[in-house]
PDB file of N, CA and C in Angstrom:
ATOM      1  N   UNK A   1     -29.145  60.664  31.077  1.00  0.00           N
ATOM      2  CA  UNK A   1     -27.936  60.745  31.849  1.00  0.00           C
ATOM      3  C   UNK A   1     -26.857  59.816  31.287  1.00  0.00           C
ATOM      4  N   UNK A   2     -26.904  58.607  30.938  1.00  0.00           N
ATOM      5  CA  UNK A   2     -26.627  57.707  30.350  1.00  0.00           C
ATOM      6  C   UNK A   2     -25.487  58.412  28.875  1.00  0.00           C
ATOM      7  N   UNK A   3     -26.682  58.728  28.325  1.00  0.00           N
ATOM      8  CA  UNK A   3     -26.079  59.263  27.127  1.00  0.00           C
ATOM      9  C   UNK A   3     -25.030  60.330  27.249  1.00  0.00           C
ATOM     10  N   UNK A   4     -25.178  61.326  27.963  1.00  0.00           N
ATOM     11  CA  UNK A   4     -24.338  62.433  28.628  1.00  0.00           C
ATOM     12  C   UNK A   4     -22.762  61.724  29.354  1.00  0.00           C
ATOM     13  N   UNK A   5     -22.966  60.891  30.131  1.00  0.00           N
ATOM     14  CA  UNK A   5     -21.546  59.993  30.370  1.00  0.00           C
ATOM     15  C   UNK A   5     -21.109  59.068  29.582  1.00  0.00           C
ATOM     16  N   UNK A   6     -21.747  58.353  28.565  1.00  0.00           N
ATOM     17  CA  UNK A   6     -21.405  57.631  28.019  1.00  0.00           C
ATOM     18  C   UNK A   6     -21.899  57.358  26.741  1.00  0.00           C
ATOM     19  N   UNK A   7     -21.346  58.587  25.645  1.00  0.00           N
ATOM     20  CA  UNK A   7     -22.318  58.565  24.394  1.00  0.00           C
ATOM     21  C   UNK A   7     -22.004  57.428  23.507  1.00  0.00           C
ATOM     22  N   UNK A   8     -20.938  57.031  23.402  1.00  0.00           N
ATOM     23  CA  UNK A   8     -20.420  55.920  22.108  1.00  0.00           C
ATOM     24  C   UNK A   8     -21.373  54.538  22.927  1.00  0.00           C
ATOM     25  N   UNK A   9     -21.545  54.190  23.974  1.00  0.00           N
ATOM     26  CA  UNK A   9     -21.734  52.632  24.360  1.00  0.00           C
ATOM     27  C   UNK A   9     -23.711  53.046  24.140  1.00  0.00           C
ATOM     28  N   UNK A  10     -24.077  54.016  24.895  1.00  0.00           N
ATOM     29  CA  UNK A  10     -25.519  54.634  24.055  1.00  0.00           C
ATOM     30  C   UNK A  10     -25.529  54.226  22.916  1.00  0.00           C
ATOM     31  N   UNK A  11     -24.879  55.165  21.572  1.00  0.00           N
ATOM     32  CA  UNK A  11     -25.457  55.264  20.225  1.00  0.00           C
ATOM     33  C   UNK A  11     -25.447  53.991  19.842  1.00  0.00           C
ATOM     34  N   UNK A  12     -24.213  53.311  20.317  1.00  0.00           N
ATOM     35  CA  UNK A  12     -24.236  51.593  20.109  1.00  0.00           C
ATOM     36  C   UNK A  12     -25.389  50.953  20.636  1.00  0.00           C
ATOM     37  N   UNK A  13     -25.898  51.148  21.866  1.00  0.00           N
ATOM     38  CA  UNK A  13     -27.122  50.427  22.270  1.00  0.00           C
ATOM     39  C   UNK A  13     -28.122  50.134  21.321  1.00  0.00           C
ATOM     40  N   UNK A  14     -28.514  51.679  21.065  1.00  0.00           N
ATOM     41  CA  UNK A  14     -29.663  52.514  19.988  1.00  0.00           C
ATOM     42  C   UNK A  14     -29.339  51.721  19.112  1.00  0.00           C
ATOM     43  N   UNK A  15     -28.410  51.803  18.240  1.00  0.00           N
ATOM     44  CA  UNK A  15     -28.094  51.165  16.848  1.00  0.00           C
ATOM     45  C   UNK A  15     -28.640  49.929  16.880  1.00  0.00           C
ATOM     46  N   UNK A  16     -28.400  48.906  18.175  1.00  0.00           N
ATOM     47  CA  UNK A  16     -28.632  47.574  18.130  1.00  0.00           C
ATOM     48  C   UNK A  16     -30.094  47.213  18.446  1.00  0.00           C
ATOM     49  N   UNK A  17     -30.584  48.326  18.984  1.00  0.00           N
ATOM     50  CA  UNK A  17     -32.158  48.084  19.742  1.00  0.00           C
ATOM     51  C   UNK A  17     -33.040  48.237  18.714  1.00  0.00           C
ATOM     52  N   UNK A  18     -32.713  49.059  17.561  1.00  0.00           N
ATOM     53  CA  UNK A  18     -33.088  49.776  16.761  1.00  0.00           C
ATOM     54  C   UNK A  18     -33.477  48.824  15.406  1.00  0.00           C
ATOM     55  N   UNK A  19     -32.352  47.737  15.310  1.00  0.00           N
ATOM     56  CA  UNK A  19     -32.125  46.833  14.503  1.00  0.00           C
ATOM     57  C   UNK A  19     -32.984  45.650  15.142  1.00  0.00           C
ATOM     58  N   UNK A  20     -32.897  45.309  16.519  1.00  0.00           N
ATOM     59  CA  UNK A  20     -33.758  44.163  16.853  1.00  0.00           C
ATOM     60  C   UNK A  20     -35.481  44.638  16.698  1.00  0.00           C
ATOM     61  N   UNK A  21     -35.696  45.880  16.925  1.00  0.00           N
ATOM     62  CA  UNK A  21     -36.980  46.012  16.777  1.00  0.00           C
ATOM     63  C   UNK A  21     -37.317  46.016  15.549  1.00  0.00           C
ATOM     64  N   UNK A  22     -36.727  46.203  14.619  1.00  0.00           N
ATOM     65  CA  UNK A  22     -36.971  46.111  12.971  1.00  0.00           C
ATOM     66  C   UNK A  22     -37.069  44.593  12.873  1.00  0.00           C
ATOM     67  N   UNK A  23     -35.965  43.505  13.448  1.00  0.00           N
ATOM     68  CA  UNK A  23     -36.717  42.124  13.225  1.00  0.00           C
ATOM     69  C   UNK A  23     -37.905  42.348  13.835  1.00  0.00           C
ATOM     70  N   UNK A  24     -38.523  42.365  14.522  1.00  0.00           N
ATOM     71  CA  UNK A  24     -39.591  42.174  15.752  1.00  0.00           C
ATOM     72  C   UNK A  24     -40.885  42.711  14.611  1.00  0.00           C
ATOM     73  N   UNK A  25     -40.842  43.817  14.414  1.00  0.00           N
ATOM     74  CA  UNK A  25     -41.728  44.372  13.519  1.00  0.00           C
ATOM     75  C   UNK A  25     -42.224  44.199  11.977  1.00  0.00           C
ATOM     76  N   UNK A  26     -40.684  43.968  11.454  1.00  0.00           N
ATOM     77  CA  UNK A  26     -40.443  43.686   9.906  1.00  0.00           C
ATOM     78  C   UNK A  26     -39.818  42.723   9.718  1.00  0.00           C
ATOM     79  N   UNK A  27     -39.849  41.891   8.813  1.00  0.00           N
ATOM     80  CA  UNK A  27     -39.163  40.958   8.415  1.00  0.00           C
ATOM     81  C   UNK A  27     -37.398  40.872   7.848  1.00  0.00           C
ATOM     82  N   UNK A  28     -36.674  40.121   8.623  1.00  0.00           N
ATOM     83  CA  UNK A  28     -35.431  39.944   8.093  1.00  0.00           C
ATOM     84  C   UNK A  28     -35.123  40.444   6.607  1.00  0.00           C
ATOM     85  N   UNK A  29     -34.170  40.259   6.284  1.00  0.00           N
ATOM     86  CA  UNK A  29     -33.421  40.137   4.786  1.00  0.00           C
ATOM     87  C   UNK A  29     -33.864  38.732   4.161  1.00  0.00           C
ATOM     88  N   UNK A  30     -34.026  38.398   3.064  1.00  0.00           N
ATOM     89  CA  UNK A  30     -33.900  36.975   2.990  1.00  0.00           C
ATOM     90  C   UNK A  30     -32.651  36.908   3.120  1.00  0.00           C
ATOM     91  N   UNK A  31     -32.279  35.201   3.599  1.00  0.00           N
ATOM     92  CA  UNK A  31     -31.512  34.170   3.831  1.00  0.00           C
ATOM     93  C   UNK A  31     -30.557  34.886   5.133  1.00  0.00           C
ATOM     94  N   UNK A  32     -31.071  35.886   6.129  1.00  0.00           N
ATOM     95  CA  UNK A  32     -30.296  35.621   6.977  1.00  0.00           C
ATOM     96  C   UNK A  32     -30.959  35.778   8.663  1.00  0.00           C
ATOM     97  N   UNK A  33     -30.412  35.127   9.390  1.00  0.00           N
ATOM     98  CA  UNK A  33     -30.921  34.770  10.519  1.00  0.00           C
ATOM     99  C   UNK A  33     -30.997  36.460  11.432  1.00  0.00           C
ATOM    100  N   UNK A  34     -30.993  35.795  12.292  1.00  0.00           N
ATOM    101  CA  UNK A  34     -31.630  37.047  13.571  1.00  0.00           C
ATOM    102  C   UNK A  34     -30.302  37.145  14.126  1.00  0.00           C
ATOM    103  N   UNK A  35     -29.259  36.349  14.479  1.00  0.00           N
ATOM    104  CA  UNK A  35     -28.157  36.476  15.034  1.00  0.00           C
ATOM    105  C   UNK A  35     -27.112  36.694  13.938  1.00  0.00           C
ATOM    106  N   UNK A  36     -27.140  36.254  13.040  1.00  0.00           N
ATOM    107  CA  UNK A  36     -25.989  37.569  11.726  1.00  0.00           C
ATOM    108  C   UNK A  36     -26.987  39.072  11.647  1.00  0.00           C
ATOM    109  N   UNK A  37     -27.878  39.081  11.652  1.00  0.00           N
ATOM    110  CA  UNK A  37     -27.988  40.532  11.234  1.00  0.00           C
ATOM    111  C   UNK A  37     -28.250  41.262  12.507  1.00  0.00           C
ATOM    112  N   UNK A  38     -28.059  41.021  13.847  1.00  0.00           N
ATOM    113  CA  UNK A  38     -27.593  41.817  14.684  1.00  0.00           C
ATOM    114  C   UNK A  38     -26.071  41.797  15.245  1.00  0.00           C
ATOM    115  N   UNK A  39     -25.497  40.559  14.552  1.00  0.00           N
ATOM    116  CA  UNK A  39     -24.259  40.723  14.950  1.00  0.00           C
ATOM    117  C   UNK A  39     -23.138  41.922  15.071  1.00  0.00           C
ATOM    118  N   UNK A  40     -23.388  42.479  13.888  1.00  0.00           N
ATOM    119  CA  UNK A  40     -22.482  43.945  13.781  1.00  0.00           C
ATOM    120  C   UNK A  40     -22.697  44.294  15.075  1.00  0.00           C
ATOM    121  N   UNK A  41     -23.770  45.228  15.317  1.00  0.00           N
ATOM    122  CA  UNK A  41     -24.511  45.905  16.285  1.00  0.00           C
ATOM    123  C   UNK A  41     -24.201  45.494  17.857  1.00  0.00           C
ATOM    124  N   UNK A  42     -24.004  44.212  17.786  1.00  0.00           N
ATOM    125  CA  UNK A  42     -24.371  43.704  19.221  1.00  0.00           C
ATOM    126  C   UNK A  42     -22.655  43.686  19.341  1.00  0.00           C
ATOM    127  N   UNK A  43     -22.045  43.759  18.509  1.00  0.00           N
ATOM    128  CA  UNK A  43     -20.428  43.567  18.850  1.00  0.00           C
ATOM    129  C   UNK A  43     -19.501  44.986  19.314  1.00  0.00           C
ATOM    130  N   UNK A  44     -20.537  45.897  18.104  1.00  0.00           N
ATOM    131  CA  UNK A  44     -20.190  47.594  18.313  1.00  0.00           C
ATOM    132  C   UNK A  44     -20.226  47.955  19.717  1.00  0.00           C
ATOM    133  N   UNK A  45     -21.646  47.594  20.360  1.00  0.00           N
ATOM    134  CA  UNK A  45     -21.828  47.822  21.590  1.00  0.00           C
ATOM    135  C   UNK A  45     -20.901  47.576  22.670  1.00  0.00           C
ATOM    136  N   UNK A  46     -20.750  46.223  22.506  1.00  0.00           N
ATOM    137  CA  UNK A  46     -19.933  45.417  23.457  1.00  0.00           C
ATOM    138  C   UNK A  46     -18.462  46.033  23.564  1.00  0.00           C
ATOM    139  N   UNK A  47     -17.819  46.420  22.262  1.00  0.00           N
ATOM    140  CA  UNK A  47     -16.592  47.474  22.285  1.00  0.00           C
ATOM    141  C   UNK A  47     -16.452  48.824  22.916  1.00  0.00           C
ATOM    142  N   UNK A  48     -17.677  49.466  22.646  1.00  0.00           N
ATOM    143  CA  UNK A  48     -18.338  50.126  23.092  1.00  0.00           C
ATOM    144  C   UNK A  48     -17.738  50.800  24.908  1.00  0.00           C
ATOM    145  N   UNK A  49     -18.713  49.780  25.201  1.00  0.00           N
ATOM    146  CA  UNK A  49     -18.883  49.439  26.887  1.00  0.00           C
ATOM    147  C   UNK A  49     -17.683  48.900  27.609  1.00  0.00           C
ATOM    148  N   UNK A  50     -16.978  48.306  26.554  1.00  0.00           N
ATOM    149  CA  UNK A  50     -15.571  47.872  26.878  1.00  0.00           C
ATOM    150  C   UNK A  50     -14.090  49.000  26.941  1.00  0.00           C
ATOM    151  N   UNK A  51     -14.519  49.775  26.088  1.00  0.00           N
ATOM    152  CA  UNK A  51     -13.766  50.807  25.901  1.00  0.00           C
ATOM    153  C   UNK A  51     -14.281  52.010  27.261  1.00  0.00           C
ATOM    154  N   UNK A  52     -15.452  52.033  27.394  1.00  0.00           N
ATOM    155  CA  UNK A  52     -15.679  52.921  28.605  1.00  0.00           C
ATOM    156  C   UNK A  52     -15.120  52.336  30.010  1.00  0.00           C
ATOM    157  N   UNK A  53     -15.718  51.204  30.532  1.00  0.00           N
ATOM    158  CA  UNK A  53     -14.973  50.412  31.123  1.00  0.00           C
ATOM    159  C   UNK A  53     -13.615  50.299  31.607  1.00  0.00           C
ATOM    160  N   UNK A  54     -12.519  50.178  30.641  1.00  0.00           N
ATOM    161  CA  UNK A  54     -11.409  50.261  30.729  1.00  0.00           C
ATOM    162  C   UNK A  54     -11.156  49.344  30.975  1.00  0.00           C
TER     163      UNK A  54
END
């Protein structure tokens, strides 16, 4: 339902959930932390939800 009202702040979720479970499971990049390499993701979202919002 979620996705149906609100696809951009969704695919953003996905994108970011998607990326934290890859830390969780697999190992980072070398040399970068857990909070730069979800940063993109977690910011997309937040625009996202902000833009639905209004």
């Amino acid at each position: 339902m979620i996705r149906l009202q609100c696809p951009l702040p969704h695919d953003a979720a996905r994108a970011y959930f998607l990326d934290l479970n890859r830390t969780v499971w697999e190992s980072l990049p070398d040399g970068e932390s857990v909070r730069d390499y979800l940063e993109d993701n977690r910011l997309a979202f937040l625009d996202a939800a902000r833009a639905v919002m209004g």
